[in-house]
PDB file of N, CA and C in Angstrom:
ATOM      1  N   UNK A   1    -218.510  89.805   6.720  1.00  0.00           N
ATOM      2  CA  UNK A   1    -219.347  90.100   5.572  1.00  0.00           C
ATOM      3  C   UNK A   1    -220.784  89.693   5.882  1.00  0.00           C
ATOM      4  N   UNK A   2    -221.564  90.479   5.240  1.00  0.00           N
ATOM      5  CA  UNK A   2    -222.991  90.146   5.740  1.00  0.00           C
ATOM      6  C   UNK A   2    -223.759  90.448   4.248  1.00  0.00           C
ATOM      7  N   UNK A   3    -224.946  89.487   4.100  1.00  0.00           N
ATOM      8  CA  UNK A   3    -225.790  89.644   2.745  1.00  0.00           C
ATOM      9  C   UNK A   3    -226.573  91.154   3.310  1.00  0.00           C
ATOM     10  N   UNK A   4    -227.122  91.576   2.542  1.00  0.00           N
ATOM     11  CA  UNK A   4    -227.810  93.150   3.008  1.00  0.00           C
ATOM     12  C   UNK A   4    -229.420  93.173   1.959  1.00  0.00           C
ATOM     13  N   UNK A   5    -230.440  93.085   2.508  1.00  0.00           N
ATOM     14  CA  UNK A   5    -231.542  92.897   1.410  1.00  0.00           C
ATOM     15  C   UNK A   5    -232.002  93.920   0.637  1.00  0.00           C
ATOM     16  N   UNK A   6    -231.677  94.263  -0.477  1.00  0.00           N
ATOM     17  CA  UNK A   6    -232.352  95.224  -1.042  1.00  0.00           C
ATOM     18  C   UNK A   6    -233.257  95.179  -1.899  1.00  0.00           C
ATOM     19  N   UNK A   7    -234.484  95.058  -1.374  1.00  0.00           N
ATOM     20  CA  UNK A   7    -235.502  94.521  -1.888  1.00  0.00           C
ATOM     21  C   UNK A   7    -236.195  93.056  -2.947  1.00  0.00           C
ATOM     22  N   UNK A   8    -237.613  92.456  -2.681  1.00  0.00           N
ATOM     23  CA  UNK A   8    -237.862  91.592  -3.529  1.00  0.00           C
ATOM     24  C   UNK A   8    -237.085  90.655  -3.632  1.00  0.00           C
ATOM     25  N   UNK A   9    -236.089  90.294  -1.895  1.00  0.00           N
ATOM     26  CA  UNK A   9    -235.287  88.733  -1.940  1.00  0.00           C
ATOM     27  C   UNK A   9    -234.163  89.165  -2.517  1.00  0.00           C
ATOM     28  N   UNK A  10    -233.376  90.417  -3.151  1.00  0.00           N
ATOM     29  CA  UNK A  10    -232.568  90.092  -3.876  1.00  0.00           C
ATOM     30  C   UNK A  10    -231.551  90.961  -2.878  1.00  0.00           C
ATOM     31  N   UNK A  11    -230.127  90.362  -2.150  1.00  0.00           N
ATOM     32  CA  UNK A  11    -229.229  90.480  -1.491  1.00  0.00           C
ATOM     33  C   UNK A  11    -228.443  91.017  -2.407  1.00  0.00           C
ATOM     34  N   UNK A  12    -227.359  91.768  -1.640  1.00  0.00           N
ATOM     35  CA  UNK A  12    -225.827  92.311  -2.049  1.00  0.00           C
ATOM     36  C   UNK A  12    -224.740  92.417  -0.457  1.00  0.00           C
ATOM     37  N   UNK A  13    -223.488  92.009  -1.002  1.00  0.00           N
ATOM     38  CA  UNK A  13    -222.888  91.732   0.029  1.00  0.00           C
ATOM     39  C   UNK A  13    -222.539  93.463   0.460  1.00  0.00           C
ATOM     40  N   UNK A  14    -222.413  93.300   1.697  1.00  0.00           N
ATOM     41  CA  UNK A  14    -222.076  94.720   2.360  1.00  0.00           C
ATOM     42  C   UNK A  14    -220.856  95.113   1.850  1.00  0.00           C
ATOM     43  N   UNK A  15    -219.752  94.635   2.061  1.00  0.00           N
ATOM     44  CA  UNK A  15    -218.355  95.211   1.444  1.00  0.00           C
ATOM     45  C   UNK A  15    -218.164  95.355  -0.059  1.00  0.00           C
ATOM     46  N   UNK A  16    -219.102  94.971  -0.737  1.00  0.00           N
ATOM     47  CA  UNK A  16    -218.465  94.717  -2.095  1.00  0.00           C
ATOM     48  C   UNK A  16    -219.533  96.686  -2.382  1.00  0.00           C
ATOM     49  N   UNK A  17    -220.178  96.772  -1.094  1.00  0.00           N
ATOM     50  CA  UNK A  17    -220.914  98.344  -1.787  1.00  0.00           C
ATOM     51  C   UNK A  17    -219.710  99.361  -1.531  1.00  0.00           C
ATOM     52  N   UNK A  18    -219.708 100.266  -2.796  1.00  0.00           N
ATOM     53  CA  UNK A  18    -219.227 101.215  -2.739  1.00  0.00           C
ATOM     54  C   UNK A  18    -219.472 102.709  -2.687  1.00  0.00           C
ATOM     55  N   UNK A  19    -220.715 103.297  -3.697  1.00  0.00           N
ATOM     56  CA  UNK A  19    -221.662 103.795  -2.860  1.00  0.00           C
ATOM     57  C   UNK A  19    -222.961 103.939  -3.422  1.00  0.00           C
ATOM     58  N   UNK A  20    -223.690 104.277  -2.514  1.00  0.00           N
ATOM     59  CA  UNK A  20    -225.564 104.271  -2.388  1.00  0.00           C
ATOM     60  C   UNK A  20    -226.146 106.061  -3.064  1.00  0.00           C
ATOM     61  N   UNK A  21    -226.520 106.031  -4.343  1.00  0.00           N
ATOM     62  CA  UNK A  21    -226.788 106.984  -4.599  1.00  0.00           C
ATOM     63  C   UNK A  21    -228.338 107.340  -5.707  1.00  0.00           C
ATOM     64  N   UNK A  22    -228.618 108.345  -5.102  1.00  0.00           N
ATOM     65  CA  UNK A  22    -230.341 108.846  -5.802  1.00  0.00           C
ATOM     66  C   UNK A  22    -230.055 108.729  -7.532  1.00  0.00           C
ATOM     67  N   UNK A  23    -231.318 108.396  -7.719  1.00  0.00           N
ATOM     68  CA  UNK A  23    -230.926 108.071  -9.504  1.00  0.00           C
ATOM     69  C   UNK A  23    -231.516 109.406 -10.065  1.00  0.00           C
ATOM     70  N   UNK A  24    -231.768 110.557  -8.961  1.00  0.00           N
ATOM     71  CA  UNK A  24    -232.305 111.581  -9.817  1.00  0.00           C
ATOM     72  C   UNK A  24    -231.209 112.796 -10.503  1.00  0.00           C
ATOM     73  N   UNK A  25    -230.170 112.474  -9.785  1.00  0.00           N
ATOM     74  CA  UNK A  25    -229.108 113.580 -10.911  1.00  0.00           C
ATOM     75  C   UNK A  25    -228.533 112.454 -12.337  1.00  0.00           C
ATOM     76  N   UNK A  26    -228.268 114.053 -12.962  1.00  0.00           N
ATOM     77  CA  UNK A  26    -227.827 113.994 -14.067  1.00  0.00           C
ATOM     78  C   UNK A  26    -225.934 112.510 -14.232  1.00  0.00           C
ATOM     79  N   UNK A  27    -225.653 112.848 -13.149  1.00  0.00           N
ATOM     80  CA  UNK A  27    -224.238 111.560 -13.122  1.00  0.00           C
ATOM     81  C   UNK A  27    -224.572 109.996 -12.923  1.00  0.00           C
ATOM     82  N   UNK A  28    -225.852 109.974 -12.452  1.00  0.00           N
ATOM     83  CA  UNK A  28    -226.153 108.623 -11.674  1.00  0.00           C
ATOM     84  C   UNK A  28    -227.308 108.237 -13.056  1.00  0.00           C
ATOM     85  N   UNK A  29    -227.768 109.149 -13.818  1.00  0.00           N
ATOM     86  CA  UNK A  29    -228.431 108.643 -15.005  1.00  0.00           C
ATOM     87  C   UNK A  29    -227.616 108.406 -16.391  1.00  0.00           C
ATOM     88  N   UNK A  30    -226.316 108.898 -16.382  1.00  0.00           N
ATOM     89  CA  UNK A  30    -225.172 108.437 -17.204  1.00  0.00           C
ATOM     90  C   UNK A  30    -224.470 107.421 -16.511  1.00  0.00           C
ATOM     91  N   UNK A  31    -224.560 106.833 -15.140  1.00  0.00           N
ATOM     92  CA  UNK A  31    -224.023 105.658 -14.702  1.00  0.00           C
ATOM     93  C   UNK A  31    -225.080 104.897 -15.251  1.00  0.00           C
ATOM     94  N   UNK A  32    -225.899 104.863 -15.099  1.00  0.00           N
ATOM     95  CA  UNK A  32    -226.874 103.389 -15.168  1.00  0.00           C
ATOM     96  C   UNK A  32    -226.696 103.175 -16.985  1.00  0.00           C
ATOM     97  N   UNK A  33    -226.712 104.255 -18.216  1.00  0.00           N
ATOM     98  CA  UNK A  33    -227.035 104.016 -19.121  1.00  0.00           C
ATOM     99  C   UNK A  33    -225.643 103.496 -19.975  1.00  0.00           C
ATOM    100  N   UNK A  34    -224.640 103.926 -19.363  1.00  0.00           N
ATOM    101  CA  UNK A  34    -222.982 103.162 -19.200  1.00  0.00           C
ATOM    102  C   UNK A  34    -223.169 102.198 -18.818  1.00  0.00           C
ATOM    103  N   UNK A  35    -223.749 101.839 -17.765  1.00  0.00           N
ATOM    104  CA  UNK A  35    -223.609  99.951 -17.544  1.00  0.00           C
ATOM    105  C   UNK A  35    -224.642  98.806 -18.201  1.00  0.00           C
ATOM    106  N   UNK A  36    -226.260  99.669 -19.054  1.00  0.00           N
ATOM    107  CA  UNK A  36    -226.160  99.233 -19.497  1.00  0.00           C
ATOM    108  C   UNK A  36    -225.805  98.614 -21.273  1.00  0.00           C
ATOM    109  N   UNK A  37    -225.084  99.531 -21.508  1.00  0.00           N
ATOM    110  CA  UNK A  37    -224.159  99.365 -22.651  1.00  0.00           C
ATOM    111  C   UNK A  37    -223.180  98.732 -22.874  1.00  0.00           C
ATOM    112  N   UNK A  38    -222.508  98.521 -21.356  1.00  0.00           N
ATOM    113  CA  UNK A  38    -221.172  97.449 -21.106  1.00  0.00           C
ATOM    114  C   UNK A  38    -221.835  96.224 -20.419  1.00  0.00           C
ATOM    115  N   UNK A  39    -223.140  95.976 -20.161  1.00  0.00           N
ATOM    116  CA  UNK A  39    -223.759  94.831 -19.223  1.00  0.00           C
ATOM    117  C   UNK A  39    -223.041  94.787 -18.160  1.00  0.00           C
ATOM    118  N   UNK A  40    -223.163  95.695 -17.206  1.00  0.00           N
ATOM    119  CA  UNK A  40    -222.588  95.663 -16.060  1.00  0.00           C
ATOM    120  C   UNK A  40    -224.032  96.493 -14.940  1.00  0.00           C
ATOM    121  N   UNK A  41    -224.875  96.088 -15.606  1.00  0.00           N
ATOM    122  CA  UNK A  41    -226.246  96.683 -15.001  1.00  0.00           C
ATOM    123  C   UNK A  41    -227.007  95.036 -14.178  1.00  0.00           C
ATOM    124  N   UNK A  42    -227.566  95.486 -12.936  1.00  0.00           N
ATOM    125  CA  UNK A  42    -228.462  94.345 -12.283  1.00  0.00           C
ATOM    126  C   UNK A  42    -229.295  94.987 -12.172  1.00  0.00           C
ATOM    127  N   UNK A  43    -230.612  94.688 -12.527  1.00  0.00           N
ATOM    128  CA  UNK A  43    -231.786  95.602 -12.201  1.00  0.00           C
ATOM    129  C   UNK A  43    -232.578  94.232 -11.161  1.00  0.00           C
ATOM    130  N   UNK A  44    -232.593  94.796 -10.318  1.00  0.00           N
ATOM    131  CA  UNK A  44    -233.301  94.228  -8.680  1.00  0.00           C
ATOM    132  C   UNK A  44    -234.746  94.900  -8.493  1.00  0.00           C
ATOM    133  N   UNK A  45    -235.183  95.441  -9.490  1.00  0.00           N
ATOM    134  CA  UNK A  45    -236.666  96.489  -8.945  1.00  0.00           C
ATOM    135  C   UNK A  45    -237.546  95.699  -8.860  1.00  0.00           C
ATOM    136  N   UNK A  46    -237.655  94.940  -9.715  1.00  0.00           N
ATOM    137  CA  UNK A  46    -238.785  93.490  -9.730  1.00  0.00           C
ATOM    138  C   UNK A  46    -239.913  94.382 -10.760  1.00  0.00           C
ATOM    139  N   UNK A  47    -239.677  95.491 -11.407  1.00  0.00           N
ATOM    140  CA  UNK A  47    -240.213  96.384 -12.628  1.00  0.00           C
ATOM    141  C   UNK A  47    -240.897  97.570 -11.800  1.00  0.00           C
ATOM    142  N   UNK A  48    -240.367  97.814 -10.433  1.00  0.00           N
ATOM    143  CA  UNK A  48    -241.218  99.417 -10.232  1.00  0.00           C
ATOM    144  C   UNK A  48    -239.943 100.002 -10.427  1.00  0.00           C
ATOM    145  N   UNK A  49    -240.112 101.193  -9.795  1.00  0.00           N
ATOM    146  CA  UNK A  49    -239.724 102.743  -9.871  1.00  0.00           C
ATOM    147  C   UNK A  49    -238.129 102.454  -9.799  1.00  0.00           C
ATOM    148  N   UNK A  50    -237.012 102.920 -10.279  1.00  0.00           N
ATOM    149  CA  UNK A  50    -235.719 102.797  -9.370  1.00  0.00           C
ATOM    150  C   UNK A  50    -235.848 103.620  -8.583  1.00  0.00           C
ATOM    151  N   UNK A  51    -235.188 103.743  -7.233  1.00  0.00           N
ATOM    152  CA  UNK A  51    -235.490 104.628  -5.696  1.00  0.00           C
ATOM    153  C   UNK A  51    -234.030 104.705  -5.450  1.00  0.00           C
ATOM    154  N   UNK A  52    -232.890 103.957  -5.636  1.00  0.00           N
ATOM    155  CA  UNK A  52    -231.953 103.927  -5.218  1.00  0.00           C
ATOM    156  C   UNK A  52    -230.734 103.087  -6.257  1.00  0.00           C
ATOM    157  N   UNK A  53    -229.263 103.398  -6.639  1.00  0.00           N
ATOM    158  CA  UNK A  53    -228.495 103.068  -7.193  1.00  0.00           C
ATOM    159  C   UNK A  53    -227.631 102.815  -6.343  1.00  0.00           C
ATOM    160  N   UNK A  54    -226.927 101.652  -6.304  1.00  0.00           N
ATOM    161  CA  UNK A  54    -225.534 100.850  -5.493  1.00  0.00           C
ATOM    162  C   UNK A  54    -224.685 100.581  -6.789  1.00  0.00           C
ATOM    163  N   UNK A  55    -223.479 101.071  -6.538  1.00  0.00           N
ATOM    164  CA  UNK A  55    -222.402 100.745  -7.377  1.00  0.00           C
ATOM    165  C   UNK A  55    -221.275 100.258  -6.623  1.00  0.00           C
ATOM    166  N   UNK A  56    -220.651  98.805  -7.338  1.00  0.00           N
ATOM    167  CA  UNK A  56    -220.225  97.957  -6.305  1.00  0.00           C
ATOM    168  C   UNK A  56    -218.643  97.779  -6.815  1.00  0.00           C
ATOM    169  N   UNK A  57    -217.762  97.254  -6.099  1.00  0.00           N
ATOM    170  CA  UNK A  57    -216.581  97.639  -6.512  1.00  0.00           C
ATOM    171  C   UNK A  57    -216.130  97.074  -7.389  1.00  0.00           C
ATOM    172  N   UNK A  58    -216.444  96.285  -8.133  1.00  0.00           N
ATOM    173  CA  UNK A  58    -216.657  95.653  -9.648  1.00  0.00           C
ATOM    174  C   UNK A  58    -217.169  96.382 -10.691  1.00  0.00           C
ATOM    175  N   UNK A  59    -217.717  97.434 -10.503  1.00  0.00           N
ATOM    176  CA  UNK A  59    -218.021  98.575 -11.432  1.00  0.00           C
ATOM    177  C   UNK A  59    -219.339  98.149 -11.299  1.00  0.00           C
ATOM    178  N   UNK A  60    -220.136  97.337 -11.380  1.00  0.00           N
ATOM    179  CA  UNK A  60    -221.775  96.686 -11.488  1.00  0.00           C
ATOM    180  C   UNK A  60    -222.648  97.514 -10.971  1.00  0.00           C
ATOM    181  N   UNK A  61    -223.193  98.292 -11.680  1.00  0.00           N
ATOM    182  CA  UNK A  61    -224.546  99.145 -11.204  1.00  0.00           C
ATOM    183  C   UNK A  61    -225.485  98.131 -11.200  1.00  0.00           C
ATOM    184  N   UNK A  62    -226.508  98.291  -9.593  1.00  0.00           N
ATOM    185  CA  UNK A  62    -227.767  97.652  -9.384  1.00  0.00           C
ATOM    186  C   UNK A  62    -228.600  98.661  -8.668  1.00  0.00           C
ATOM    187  N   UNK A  63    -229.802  98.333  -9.114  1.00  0.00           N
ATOM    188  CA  UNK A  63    -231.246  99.220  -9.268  1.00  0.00           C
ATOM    189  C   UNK A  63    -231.768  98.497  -8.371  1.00  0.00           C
ATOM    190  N   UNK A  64    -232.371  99.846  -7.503  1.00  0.00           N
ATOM    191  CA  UNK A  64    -232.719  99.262  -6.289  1.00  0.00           C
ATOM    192  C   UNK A  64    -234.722  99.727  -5.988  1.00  0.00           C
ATOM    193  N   UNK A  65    -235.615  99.026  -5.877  1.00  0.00           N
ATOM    194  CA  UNK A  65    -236.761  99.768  -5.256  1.00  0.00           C
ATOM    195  C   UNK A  65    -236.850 100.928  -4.297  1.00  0.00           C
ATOM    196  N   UNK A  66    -236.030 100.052  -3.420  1.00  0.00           N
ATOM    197  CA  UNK A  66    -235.953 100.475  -2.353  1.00  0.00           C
ATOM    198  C   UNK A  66    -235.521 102.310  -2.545  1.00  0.00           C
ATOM    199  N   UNK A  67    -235.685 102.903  -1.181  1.00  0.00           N
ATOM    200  CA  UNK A  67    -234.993 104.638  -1.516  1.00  0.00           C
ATOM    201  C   UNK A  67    -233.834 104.410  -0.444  1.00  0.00           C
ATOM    202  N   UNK A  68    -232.968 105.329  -0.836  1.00  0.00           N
ATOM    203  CA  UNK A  68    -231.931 105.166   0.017  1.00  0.00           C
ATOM    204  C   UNK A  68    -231.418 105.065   1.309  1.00  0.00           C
ATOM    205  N   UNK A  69    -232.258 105.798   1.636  1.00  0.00           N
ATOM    206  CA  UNK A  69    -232.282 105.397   3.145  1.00  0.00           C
ATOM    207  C   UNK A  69    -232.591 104.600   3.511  1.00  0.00           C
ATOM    208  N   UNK A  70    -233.433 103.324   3.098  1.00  0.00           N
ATOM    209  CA  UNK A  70    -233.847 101.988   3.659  1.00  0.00           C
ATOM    210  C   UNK A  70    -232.696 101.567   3.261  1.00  0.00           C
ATOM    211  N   UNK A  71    -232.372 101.146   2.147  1.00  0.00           N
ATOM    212  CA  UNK A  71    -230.771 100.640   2.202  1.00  0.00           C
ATOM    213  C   UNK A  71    -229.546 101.393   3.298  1.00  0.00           C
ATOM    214  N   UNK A  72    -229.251 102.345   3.147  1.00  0.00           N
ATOM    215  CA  UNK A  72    -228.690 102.332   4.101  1.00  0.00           C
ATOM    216  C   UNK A  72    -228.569 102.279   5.184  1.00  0.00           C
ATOM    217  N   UNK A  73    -229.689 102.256   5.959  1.00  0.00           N
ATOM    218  CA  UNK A  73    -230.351 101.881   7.126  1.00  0.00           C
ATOM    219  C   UNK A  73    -229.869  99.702   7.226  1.00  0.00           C
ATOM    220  N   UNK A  74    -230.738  99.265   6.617  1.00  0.00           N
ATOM    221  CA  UNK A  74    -230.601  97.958   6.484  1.00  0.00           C
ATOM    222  C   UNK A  74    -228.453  97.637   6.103  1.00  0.00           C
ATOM    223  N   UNK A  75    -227.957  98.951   6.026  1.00  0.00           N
ATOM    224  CA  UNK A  75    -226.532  98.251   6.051  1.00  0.00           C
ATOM    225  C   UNK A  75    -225.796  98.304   7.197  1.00  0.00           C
ATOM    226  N   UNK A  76    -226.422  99.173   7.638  1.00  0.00           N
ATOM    227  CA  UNK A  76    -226.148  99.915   9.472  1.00  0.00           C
ATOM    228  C   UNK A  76    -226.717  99.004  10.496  1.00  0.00           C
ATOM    229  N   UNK A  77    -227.423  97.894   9.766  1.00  0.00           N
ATOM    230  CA  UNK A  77    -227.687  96.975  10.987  1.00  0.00           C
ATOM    231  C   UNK A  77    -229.346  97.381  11.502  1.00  0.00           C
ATOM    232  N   UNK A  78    -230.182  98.279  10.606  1.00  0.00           N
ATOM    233  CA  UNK A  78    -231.608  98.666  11.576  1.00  0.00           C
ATOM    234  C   UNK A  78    -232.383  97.970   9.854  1.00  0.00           C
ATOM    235  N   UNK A  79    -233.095  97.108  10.597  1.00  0.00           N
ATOM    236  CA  UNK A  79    -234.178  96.459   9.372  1.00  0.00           C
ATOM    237  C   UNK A  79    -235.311  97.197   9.148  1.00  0.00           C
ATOM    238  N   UNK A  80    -235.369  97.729   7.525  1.00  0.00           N
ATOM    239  CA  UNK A  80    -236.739  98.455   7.315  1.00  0.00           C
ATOM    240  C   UNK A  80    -237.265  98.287   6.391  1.00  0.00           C
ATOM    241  N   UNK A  81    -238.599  98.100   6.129  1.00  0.00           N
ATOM    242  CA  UNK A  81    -239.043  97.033   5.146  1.00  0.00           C
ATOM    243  C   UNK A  81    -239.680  97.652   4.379  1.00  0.00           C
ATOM    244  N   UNK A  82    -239.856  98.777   4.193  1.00  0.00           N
ATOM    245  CA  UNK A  82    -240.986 100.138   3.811  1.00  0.00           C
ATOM    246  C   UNK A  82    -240.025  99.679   2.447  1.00  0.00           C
ATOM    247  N   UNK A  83    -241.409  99.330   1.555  1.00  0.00           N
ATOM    248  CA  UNK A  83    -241.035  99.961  -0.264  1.00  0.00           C
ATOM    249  C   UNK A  83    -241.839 101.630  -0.405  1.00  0.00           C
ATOM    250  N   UNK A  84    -241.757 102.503   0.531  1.00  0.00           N
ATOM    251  CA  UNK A  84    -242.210 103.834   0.076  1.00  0.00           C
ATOM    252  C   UNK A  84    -242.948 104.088  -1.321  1.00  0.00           C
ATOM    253  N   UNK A  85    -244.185 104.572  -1.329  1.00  0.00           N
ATOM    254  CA  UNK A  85    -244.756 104.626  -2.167  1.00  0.00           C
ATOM    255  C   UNK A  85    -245.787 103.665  -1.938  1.00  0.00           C
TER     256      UNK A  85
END
């Protein structure tokens, strides 16, 4: 198991991700507004843009700065530090 940084210091363990997805469709904007209605929402943006959604096998949606490909990059083992934009 390895911590994985997704932005602004704030870690998530690699195995507990289930998957890494764009917050611009219509399913991934009824995930986030489901979790936060059940408090199962982490918002990690530090208050910019969301770029990226991780949903973890606990059901816990977390909001990511970062865009997806830096996360998934940074889970693959290649460090990239770009907040794009």
């Amino acid at each position: 198991m390895k911590l994985i940084n997704i932005g602004f210091g704030n870690m998530i363990l690699d195995k507990r991700i289930v998957a890494l997805i764009s917050p611009d469709s219509a399913p991934a904007k009824r995930a986030v507004a489901e979790a936060k209605e059940n408090g199962r929402i982490i918002d990690c943006t530090s208050g910019r843009r969301t770029k990226s959604i991780i949903i973890t096998d606990t059901d816990h949606v977390v909001l990511s700065a970062l865009s997806s490909d830096a996360v998934a990059s940074r889970i693959n083992g290649q460090e990239n530090d770009d907040l794009e934009g």
